[in-house]
Every structure is written in structure tokens, then in C-alpha cells.
PDB file of N, CA and C in Angstrom:
ATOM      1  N   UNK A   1      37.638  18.585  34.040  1.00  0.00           N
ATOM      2  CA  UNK A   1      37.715  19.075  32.682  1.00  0.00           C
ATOM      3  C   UNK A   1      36.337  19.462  32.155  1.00  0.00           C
ATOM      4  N   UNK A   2      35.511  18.528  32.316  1.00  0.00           N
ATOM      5  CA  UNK A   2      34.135  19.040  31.985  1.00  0.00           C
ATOM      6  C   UNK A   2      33.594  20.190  32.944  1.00  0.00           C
ATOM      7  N   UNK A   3      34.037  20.871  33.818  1.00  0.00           N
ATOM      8  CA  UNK A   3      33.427  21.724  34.442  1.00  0.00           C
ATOM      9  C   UNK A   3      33.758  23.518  33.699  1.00  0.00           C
ATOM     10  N   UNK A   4      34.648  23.551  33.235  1.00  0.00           N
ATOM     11  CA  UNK A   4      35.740  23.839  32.473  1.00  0.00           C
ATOM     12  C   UNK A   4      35.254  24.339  31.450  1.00  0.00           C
ATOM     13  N   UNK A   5      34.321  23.546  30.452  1.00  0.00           N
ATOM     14  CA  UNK A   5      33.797  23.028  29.522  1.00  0.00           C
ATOM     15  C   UNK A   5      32.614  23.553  29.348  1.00  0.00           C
ATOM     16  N   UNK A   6      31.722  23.385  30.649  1.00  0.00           N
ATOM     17  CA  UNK A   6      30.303  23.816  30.886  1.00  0.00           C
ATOM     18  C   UNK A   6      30.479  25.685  31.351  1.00  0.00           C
ATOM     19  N   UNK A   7      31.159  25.950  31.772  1.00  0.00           N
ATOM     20  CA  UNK A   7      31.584  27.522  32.415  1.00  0.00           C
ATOM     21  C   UNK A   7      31.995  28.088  31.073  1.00  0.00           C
ATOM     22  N   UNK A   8      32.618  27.378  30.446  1.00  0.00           N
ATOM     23  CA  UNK A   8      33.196  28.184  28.678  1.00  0.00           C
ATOM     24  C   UNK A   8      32.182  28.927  28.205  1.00  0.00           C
ATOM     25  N   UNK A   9      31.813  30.306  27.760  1.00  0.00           N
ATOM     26  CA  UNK A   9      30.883  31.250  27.207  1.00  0.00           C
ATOM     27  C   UNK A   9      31.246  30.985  25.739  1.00  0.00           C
ATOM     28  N   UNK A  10      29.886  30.461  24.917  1.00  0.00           N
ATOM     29  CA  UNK A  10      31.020  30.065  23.897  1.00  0.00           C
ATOM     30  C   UNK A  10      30.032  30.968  22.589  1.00  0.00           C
ATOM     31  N   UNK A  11      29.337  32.348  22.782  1.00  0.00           N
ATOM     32  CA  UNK A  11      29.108  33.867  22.654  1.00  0.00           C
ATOM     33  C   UNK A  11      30.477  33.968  21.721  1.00  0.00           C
ATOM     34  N   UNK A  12      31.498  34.296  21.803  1.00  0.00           N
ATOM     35  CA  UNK A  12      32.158  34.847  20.911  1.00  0.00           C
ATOM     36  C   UNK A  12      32.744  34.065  19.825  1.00  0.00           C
ATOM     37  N   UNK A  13      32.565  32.432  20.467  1.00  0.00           N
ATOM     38  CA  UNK A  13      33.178  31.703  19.350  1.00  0.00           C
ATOM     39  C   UNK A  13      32.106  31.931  18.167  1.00  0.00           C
ATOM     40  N   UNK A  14      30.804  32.277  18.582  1.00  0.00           N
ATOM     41  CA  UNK A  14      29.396  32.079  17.516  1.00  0.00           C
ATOM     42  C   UNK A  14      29.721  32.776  16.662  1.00  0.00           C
ATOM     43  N   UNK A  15      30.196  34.191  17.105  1.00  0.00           N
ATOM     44  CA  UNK A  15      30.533  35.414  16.996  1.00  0.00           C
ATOM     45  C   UNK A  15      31.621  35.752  16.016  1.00  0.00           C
ATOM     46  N   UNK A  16      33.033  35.000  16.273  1.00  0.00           N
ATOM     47  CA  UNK A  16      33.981  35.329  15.255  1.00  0.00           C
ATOM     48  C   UNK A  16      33.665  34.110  14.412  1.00  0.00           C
ATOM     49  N   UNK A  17      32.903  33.422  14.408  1.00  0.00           N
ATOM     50  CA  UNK A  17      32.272  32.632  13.085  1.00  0.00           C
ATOM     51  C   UNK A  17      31.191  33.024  12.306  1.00  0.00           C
ATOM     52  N   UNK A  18      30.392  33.704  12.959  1.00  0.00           N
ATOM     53  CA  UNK A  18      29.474  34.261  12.149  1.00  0.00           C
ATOM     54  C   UNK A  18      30.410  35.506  11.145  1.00  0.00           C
ATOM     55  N   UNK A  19      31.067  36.279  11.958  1.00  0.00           N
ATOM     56  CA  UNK A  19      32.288  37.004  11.318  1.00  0.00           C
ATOM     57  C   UNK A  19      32.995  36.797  10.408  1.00  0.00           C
ATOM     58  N   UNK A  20      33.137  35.358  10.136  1.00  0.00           N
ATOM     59  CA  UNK A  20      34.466  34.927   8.733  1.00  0.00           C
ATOM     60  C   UNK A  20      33.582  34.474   8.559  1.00  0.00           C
ATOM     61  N   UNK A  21      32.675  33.988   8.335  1.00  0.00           N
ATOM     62  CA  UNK A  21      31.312  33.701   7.482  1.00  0.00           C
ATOM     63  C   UNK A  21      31.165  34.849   6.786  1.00  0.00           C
ATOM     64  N   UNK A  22      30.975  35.856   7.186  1.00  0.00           N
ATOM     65  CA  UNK A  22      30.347  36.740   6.785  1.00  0.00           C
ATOM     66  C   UNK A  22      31.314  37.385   5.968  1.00  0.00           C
ATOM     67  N   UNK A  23      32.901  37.244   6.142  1.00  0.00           N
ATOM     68  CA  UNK A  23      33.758  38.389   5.024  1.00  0.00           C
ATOM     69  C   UNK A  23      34.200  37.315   4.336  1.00  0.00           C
ATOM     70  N   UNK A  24      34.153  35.835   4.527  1.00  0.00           N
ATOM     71  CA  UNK A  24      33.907  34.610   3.690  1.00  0.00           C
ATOM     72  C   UNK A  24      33.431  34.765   1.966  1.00  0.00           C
ATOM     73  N   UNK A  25      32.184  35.219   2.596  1.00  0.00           N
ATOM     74  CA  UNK A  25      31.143  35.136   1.333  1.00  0.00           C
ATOM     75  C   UNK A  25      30.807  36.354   0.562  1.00  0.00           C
ATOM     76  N   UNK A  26      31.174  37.374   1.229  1.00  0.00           N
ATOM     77  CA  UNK A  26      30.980  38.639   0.858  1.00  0.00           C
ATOM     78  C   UNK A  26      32.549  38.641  -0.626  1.00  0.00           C
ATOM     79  N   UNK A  27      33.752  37.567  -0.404  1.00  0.00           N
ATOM     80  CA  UNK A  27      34.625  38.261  -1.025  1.00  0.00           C
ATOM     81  C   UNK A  27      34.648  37.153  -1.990  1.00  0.00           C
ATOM     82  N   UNK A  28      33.561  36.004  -1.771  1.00  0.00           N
ATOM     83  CA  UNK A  28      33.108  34.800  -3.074  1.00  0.00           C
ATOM     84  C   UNK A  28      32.402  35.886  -3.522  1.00  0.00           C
ATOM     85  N   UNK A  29      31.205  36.294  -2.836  1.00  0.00           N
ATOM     86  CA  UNK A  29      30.114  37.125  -3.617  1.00  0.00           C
ATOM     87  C   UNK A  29      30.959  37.994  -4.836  1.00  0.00           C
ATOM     88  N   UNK A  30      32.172  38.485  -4.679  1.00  0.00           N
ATOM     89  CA  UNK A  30      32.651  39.894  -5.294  1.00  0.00           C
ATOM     90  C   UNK A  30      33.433  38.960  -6.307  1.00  0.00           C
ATOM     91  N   UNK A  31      34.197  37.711  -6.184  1.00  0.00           N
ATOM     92  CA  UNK A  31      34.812  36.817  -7.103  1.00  0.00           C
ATOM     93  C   UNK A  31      33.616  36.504  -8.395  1.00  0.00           C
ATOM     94  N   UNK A  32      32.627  35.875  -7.732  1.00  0.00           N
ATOM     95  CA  UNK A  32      31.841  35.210  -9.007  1.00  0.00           C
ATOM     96  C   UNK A  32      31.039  36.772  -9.583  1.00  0.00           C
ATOM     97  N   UNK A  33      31.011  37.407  -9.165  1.00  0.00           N
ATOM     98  CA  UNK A  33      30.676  38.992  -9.593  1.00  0.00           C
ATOM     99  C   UNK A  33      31.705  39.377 -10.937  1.00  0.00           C
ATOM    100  N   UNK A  34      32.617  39.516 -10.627  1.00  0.00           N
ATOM    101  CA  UNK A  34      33.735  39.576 -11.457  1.00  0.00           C
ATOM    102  C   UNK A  34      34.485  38.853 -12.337  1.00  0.00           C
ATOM    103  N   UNK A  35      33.724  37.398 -12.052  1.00  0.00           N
ATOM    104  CA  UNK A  35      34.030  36.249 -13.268  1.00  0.00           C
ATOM    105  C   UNK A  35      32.716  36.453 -14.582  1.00  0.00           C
ATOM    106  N   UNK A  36      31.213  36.521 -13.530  1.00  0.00           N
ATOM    107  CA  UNK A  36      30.216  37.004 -14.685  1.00  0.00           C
ATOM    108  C   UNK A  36      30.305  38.490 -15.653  1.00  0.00           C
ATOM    109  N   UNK A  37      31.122  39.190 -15.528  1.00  0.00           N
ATOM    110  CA  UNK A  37      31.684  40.603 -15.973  1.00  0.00           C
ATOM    111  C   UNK A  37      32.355  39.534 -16.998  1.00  0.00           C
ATOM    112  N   UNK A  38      33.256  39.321 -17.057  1.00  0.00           N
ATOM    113  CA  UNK A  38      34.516  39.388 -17.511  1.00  0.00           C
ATOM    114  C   UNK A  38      33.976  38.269 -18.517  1.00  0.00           C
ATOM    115  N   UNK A  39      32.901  37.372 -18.107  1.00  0.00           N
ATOM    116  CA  UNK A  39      32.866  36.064 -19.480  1.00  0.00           C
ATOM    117  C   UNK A  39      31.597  37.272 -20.131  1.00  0.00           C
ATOM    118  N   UNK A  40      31.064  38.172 -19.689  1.00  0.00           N
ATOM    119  CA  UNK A  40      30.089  38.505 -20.521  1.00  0.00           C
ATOM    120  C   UNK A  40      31.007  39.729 -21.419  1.00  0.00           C
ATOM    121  N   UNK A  41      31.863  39.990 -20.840  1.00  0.00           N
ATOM    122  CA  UNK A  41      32.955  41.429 -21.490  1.00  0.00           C
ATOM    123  C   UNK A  41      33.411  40.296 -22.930  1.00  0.00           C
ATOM    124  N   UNK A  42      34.030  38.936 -22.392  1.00  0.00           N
ATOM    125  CA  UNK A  42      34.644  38.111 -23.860  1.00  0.00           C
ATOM    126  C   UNK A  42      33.519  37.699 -24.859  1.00  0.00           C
ATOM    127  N   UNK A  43      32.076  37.860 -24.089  1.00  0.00           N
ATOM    128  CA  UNK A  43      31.369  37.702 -25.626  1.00  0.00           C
ATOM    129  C   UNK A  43      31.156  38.689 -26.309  1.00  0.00           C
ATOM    130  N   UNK A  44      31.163  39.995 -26.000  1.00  0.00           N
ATOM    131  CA  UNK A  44      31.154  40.632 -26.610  1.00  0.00           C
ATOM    132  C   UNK A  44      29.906  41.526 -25.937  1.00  0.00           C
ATOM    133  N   UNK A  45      29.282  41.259 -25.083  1.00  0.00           N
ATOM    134  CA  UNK A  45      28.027  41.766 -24.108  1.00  0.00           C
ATOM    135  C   UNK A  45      28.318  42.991 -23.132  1.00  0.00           C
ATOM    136  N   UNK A  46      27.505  43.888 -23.359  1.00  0.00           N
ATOM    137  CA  UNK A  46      26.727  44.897 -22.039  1.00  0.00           C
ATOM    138  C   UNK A  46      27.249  44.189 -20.735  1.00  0.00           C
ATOM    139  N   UNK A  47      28.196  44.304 -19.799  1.00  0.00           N
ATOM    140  CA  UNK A  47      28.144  44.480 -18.040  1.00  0.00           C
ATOM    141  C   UNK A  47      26.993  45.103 -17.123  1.00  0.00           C
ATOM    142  N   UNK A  48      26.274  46.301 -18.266  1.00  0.00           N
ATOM    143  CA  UNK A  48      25.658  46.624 -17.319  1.00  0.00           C
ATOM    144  C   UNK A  48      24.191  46.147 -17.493  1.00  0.00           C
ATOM    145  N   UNK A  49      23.909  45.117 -18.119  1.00  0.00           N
ATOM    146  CA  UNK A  49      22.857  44.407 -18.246  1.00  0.00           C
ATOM    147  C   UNK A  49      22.678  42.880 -16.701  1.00  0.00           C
ATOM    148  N   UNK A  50      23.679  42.508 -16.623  1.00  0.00           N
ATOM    149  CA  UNK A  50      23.933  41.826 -15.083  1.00  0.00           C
ATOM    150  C   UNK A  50      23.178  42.891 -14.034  1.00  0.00           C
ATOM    151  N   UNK A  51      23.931  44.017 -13.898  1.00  0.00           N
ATOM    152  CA  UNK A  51      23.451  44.937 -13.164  1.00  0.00           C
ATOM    153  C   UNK A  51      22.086  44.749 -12.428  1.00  0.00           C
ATOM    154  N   UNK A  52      21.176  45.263 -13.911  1.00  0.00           N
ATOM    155  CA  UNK A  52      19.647  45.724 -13.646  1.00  0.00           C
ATOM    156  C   UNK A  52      19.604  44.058 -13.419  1.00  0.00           C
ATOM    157  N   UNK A  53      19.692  42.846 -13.422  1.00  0.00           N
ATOM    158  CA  UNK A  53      19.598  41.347 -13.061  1.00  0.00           C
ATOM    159  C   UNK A  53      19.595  42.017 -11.657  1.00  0.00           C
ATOM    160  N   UNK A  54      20.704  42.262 -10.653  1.00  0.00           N
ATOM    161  CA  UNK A  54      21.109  42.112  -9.781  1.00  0.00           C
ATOM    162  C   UNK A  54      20.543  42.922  -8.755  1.00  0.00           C
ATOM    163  N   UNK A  55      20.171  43.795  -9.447  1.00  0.00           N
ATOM    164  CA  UNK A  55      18.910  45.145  -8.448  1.00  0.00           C
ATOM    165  C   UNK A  55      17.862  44.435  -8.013  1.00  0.00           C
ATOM    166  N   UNK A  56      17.065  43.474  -8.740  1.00  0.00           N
ATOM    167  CA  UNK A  56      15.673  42.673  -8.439  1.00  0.00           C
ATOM    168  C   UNK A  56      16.479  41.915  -7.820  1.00  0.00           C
ATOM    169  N   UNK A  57      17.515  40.905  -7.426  1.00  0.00           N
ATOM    170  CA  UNK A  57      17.819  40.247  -6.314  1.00  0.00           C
ATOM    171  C   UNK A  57      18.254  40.367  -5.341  1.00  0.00           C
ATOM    172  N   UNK A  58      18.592  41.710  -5.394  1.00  0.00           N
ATOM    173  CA  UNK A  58      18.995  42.429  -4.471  1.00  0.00           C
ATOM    174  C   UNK A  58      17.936  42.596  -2.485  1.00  0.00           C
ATOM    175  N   UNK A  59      16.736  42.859  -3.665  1.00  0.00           N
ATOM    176  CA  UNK A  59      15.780  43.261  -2.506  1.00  0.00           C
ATOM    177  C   UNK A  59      14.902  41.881  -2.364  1.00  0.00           C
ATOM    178  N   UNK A  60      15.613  40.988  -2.654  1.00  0.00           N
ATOM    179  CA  UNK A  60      14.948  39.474  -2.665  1.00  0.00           C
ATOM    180  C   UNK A  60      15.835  39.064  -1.398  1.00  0.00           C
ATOM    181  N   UNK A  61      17.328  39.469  -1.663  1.00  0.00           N
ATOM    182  CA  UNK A  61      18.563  38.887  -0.913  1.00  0.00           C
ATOM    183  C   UNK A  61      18.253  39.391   0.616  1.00  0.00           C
ATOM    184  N   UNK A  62      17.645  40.882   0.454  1.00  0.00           N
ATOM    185  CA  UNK A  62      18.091  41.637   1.493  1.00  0.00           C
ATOM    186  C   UNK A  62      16.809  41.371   3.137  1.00  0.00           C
ATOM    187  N   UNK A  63      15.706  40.435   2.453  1.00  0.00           N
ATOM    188  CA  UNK A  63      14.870  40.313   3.244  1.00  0.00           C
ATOM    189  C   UNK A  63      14.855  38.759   3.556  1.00  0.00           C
ATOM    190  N   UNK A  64      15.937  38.065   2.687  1.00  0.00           N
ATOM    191  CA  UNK A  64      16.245  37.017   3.137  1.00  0.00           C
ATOM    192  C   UNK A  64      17.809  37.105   3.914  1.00  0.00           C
ATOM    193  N   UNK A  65      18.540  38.048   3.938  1.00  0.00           N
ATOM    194  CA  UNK A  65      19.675  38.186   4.919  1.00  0.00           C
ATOM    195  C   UNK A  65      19.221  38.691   6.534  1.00  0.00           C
ATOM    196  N   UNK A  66      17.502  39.677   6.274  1.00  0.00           N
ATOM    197  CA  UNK A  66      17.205  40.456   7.346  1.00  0.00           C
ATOM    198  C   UNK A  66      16.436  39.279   8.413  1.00  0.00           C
ATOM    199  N   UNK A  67      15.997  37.816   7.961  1.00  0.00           N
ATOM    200  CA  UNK A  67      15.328  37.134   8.145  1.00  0.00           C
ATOM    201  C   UNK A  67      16.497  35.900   9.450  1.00  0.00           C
ATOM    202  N   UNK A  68      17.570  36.105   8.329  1.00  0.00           N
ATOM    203  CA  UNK A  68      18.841  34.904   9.221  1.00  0.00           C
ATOM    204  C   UNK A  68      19.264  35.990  10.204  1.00  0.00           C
ATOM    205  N   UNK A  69      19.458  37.278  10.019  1.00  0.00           N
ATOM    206  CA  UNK A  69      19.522  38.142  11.213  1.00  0.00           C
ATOM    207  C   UNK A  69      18.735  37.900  12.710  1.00  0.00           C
ATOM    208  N   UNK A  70      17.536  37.834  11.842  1.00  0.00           N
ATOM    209  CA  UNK A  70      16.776  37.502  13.334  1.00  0.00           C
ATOM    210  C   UNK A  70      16.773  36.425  13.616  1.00  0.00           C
ATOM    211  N   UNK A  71      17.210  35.253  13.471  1.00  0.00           N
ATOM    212  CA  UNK A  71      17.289  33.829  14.044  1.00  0.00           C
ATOM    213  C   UNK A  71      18.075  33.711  14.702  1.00  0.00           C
ATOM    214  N   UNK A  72      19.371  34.386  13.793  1.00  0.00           N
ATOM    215  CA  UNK A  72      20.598  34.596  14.699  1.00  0.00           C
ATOM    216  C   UNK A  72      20.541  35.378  15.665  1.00  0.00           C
ATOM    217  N   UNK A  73      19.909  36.440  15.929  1.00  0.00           N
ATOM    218  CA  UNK A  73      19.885  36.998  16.699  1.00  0.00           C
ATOM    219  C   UNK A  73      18.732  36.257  18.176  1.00  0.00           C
ATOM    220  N   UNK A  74      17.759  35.264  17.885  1.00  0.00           N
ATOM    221  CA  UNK A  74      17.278  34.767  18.630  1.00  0.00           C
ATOM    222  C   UNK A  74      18.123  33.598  19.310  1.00  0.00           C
ATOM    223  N   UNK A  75      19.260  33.134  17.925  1.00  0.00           N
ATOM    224  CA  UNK A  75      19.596  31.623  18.902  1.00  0.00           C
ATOM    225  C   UNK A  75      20.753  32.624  19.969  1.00  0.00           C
ATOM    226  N   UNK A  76      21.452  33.619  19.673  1.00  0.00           N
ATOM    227  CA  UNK A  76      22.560  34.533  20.161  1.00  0.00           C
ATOM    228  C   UNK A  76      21.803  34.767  21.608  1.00  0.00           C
ATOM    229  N   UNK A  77      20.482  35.326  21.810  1.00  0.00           N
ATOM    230  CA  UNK A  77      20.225  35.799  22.887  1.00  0.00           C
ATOM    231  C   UNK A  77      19.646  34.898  23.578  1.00  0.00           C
ATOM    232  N   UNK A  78      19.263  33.688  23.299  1.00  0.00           N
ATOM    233  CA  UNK A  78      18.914  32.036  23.860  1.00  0.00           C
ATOM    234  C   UNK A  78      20.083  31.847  24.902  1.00  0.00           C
ATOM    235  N   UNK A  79      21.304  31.836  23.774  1.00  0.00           N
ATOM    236  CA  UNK A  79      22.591  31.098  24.461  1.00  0.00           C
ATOM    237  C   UNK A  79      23.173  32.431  25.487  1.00  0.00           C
ATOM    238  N   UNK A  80      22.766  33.646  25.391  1.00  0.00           N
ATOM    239  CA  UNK A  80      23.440  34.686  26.500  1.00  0.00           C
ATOM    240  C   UNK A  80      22.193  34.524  27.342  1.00  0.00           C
ATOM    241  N   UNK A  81      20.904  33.758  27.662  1.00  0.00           N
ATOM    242  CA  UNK A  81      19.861  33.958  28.074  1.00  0.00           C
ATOM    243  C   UNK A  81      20.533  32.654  29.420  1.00  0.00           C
ATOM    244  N   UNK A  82      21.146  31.764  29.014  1.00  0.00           N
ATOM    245  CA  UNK A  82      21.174  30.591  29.325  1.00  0.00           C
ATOM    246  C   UNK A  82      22.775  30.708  30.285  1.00  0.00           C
ATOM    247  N   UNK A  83      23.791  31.550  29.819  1.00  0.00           N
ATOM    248  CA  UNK A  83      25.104  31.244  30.101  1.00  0.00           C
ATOM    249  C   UNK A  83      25.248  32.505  31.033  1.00  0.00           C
ATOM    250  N   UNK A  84      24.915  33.851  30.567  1.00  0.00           N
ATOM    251  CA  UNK A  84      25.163  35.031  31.393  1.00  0.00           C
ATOM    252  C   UNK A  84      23.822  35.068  32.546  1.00  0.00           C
ATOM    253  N   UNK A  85      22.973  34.738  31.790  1.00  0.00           N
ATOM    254  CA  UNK A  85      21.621  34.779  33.548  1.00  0.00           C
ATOM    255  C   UNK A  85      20.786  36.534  32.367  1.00  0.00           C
ATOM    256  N   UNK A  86      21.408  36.719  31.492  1.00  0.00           N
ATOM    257  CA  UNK A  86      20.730  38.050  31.074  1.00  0.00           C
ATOM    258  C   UNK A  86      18.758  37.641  30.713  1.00  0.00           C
ATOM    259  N   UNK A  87      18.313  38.666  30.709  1.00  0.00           N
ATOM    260  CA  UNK A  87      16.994  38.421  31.100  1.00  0.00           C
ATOM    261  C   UNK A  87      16.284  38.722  29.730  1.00  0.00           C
ATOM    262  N   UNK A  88      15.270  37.749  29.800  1.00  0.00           N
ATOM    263  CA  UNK A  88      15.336  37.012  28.095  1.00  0.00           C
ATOM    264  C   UNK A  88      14.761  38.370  26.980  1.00  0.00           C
ATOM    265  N   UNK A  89      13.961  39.416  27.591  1.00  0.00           N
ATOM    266  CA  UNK A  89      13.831  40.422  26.721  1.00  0.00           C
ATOM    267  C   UNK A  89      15.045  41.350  26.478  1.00  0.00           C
ATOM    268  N   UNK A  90      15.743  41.750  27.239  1.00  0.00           N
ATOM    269  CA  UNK A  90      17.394  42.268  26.787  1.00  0.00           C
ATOM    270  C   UNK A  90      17.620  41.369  26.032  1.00  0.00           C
ATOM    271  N   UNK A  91      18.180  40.233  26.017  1.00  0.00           N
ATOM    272  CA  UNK A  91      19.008  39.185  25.390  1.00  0.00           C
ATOM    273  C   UNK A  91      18.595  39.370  24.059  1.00  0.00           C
ATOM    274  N   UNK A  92      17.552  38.858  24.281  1.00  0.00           N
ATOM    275  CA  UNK A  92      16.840  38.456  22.551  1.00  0.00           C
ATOM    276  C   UNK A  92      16.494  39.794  21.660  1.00  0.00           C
ATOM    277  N   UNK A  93      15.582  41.058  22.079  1.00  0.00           N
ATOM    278  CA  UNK A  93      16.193  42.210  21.473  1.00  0.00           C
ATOM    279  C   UNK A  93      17.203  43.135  21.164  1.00  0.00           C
ATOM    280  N   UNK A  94      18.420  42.823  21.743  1.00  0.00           N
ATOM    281  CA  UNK A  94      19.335  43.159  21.927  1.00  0.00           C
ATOM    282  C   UNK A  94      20.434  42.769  20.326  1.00  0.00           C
ATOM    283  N   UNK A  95      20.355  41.217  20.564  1.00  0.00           N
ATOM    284  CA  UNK A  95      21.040  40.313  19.991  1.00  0.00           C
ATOM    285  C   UNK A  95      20.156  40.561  18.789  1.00  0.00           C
ATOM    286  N   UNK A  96      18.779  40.398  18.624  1.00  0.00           N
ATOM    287  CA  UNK A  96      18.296  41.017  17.293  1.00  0.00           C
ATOM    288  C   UNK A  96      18.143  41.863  16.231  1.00  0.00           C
ATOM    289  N   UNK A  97      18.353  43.486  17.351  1.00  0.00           N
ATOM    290  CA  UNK A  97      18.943  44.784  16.563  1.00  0.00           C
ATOM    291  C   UNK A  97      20.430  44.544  16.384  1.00  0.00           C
ATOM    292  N   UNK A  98      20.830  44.239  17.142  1.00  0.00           N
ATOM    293  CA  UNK A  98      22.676  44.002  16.871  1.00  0.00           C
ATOM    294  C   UNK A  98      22.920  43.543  15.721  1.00  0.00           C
ATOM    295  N   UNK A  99      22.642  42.201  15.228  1.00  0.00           N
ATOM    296  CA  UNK A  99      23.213  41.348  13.988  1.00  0.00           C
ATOM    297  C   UNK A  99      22.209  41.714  13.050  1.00  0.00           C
ATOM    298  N   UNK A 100      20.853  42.345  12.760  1.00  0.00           N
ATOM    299  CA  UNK A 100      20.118  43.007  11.737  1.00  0.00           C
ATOM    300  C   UNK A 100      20.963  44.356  11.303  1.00  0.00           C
ATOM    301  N   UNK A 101      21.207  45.345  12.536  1.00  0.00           N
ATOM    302  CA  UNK A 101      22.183  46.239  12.100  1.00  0.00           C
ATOM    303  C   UNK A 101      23.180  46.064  11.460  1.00  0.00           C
ATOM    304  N   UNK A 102      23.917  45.222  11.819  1.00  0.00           N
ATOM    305  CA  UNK A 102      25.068  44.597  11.257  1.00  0.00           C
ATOM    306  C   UNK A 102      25.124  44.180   9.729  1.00  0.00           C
ATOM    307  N   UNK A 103      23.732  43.364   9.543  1.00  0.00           N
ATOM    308  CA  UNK A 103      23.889  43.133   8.210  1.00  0.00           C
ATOM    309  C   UNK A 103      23.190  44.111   7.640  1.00  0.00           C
ATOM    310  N   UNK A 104      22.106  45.179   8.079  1.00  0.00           N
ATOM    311  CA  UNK A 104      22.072  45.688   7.113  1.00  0.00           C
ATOM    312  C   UNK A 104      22.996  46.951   6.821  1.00  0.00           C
ATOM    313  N   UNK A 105      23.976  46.951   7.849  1.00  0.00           N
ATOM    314  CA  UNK A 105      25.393  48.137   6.862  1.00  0.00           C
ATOM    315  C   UNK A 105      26.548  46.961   5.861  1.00  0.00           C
ATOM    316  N   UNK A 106      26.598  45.959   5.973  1.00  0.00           N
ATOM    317  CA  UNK A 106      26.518  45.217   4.927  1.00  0.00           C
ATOM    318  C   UNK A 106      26.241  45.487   3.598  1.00  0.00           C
ATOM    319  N   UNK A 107      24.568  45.330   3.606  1.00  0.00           N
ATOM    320  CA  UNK A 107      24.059  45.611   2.712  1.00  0.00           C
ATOM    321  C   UNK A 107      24.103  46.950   1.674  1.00  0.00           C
ATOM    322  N   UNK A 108      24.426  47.836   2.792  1.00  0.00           N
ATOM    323  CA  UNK A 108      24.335  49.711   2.311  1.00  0.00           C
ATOM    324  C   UNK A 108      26.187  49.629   2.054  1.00  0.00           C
ATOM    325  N   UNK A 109      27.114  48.900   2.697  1.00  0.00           N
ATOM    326  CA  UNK A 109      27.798  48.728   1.920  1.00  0.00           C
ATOM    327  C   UNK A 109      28.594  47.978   0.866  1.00  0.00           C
ATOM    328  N   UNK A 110      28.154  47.195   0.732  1.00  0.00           N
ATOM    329  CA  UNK A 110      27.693  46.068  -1.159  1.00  0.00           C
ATOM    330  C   UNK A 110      27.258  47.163  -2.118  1.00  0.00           C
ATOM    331  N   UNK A 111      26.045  47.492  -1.542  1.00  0.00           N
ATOM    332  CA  UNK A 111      25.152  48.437  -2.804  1.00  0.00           C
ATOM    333  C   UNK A 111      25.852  49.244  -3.190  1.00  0.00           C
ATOM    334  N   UNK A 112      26.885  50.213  -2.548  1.00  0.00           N
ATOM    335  CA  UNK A 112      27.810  51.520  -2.987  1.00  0.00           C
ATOM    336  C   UNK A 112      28.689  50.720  -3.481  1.00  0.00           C
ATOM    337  N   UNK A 113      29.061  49.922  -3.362  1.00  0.00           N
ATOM    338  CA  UNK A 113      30.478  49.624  -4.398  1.00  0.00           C
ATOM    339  C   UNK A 113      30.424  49.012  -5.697  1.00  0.00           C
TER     340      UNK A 113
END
């Protein structure tokens, strides 16, 4: 059983977790978005005053999302470095443009909506 265990590539489990992580929080992000609208709409307040708030954290957020990209992308190409035999400069640049790309069309798509 443990051999079983040790042979398991466990790359995609990281993978479809980093995944519902990621449409997880993106659809809290859009909830508490839409609760701060709506209590500032009942006082009687500007929506689009949150806004210009949210532009300056924006580019605060986006170099702290580009930052867990690359970790993730280092521990990602560690564990394919270790399980597939891939050779540690593929792995680790690879796995680094991958999940930076990733989040930053994320990002380009948050900002449009």
C-alpha cells in the first residue's frame, strides 16, 4: 500500500486545489464587493467612491498575488523536480510562468468587470 502511495503524482491534486482556491475567493471577493455597494447605496453614499479605494489596492494586491505565483510556482516545480525526474530549470521556470500567467489573466479579468 505504501508503494502505491509513494508512486502517486500528487501535481494535480496541488493543482485542482490551487484551482477552487482560486474560484473560491474570487466569488467571496465579488460577495463582500457587493455587500460594501449596497450598505454604502442604504446610506445614502457615492459607490463610486469604494472604487477609486479599490484602484490603490489593486496594484498593492497584484504584486502580492504575482509574489504567491512564484512560490507556487517554485514549490510546483520542486515537487515535478522530485516525482517526474524533470530537470530543475524546466521545472521551476516552467511552473513559474505558468501560475504567474495564470494569475495575472485573473487579474486583467477582475479589472474589466
Amino acid at each position: 500500500m505504501f508503494e502505491m502511495i509513494s508512486n502517486l503524482n500528487l501535481a494535480p491534486f496541488f493543482g485542482m486545489a490551487f484551482v477552487i482556491c482560486f474560484f473560491y475567493l474570487d466569488y467571496r471577493n465579488k460577495q463582500i464587493k457587493n455587500r460594501e455597494k449596497s450598505a454604502l447605496i442604504e446610506k445614502g453614499l457615492d459607490p463610486s467612491l469604494l472604487d477609486s479605494k479599490l484602484k490603490n489596492q489593486l496594484s498593492i494586491s497584484k504584486i502580492g498575488l504575482l509574489l504567491i505565483g512564484i512560490a507556487l510556482g517554485v514549490f510546483i516545480g520542486y515537487i515535478l523536480t522530485f516525482t517526474l525526474g524533470i530537470p530543475n530549470f524546466v521545472a521551476y521556470s516552467t511552473m513559474i510562468l505558468l501560475i504567474c500567467g495564470i494569475i495575472l489573466v485573473y487579474i486583467h479579468k477582475s479589472k474589466t468587470e
